[in-house]
C-alpha atoms as a PDB file:
ATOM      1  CA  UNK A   1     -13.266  15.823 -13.417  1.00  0.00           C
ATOM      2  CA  UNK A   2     -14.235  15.393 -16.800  1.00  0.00           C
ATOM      3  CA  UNK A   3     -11.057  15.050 -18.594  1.00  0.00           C
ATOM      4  CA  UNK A   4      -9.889  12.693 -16.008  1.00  0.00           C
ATOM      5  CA  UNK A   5     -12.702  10.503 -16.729  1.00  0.00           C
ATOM      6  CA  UNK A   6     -11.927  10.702 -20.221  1.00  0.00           C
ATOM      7  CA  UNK A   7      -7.640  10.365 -19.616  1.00  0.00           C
ATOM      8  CA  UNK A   8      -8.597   7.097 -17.698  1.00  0.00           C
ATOM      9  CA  UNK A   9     -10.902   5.365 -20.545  1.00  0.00           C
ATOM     10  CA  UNK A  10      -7.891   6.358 -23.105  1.00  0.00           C
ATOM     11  CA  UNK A  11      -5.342   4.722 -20.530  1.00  0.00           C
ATOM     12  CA  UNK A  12      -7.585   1.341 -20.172  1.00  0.00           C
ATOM     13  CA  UNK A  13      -7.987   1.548 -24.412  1.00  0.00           C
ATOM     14  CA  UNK A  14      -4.151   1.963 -24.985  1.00  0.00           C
ATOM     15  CA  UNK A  15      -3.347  -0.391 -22.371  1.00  0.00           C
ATOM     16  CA  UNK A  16      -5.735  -3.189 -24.005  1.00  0.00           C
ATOM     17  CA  UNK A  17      -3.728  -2.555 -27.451  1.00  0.00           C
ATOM     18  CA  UNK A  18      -0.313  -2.744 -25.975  1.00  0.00           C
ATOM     19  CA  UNK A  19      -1.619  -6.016 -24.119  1.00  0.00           C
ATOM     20  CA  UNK A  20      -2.832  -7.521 -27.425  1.00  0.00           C
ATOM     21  CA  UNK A  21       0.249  -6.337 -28.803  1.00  0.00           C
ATOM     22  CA  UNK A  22       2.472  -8.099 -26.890  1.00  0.00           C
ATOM     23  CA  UNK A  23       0.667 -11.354 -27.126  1.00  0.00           C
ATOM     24  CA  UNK A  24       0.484 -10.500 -31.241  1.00  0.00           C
ATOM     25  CA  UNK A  25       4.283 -10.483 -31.021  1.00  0.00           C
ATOM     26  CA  UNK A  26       4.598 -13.236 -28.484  1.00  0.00           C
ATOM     27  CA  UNK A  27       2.762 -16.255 -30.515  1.00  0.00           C
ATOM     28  CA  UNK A  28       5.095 -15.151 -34.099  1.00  0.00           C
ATOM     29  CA  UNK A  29       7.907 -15.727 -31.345  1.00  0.00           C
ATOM     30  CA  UNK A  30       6.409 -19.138 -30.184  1.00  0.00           C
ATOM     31  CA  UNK A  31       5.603 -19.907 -33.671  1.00  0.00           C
ATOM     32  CA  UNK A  32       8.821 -19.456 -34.717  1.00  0.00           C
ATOM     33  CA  UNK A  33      10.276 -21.136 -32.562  1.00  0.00           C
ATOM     34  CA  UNK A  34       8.042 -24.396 -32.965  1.00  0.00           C
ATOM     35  CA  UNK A  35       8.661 -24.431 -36.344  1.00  0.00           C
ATOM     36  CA  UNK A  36      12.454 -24.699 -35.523  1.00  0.00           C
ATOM     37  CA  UNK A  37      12.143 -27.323 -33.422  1.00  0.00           C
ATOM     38  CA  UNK A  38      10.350 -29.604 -35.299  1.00  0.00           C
ATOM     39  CA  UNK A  39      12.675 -32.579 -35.818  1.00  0.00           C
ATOM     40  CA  UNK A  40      10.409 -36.115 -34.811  1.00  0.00           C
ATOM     41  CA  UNK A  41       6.518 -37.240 -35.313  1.00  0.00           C
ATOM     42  CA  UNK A  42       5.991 -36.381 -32.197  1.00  0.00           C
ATOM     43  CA  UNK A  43       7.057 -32.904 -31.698  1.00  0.00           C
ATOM     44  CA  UNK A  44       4.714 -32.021 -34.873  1.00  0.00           C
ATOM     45  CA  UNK A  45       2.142 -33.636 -33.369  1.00  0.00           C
ATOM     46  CA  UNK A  46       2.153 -31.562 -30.570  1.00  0.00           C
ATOM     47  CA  UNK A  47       2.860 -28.673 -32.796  1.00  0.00           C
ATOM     48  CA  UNK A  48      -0.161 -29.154 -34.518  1.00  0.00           C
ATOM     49  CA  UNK A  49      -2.246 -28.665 -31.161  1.00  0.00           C
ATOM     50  CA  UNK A  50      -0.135 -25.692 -30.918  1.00  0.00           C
ATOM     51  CA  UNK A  51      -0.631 -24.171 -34.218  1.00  0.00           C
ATOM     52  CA  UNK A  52      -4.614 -24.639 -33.538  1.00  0.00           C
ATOM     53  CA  UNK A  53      -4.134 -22.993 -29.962  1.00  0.00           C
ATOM     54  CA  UNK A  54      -2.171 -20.451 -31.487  1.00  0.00           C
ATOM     55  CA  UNK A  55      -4.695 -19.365 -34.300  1.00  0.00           C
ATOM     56  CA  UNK A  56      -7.560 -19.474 -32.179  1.00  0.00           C
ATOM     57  CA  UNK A  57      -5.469 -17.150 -29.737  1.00  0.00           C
ATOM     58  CA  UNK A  58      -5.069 -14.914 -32.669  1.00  0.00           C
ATOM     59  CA  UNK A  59      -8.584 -15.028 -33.988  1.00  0.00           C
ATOM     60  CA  UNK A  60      -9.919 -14.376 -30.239  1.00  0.00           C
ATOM     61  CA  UNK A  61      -7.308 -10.911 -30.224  1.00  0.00           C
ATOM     62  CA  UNK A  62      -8.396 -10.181 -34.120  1.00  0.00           C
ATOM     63  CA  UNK A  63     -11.966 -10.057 -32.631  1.00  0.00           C
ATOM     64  CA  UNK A  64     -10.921  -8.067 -29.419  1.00  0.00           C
ATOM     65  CA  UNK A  65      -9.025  -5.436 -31.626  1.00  0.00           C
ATOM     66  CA  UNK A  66     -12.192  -5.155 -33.763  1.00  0.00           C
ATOM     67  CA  UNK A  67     -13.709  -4.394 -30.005  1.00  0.00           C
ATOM     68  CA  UNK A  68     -11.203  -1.823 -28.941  1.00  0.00           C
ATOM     69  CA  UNK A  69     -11.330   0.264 -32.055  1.00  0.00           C
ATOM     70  CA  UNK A  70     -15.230   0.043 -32.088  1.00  0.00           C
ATOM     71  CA  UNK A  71     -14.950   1.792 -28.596  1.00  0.00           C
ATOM     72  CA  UNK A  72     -12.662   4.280 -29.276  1.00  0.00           C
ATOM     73  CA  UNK A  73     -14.775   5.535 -31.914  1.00  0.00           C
ATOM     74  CA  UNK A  74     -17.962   5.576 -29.471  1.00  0.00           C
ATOM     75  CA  UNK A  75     -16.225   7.204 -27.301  1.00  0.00           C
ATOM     76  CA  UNK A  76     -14.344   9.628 -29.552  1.00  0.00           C
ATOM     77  CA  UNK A  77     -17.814  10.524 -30.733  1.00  0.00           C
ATOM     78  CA  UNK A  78     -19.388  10.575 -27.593  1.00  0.00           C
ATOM     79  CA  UNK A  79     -16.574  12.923 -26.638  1.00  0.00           C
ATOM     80  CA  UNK A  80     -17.466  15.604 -29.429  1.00  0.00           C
ATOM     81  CA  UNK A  81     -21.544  15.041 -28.818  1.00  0.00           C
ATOM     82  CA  UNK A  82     -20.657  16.170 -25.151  1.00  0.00           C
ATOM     83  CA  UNK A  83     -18.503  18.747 -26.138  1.00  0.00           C
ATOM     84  CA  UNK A  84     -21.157  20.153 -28.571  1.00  0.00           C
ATOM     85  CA  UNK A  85     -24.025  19.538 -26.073  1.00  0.00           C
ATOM     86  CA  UNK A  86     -22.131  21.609 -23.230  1.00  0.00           C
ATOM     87  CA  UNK A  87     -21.361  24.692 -25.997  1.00  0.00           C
ATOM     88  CA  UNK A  88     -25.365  24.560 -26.638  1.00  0.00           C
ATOM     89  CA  UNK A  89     -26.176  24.629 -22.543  1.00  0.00           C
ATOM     90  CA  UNK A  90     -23.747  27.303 -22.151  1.00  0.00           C
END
């Protein structure tokens, strides 16, 4: 029961990073794109709000991968504490 406990915190982890992955890859898409489009005063306007949105978006994931790997070290080390603490009980 153990392992499966462990197998489902390593699914939620890897499932966070492919998350933040994909939104990673899908602002350079939208910024791309907006920078393409730009042709009057008001479409950079509004692609100035966008640009802020956009970095804050990938300030708020910067911080959230910062999270993730934090966790997966407390857990990998929790991990090898149990491990060791189970060889001692045995």
């Amino acid at each position: 029961m153990h392992h499966m406990q462990w197998t489902g915190i390593l699914g939620i982890i890897f499932g966070c990073a492919l998350i933040a992955l994909a939104l990673v890859c899908g602002t350079i898409v939208m910024i791309f794109r907006m920078r393409q489009g730009q042709s009057s005063v008001r479409s950079k306007k509004y692609s100035a709000d966008e640009e802020k949105a956009i970095q804050e978006i990938l300030l708020g994931l910067e911080r959230m991968e910062k999270r993730v790997d934090a966790l997966e070290i407390i857990l990998m080390e929790g991990s090898r504490d149990s491990h060791s603490f189970h060889g001692k009980e045995l």
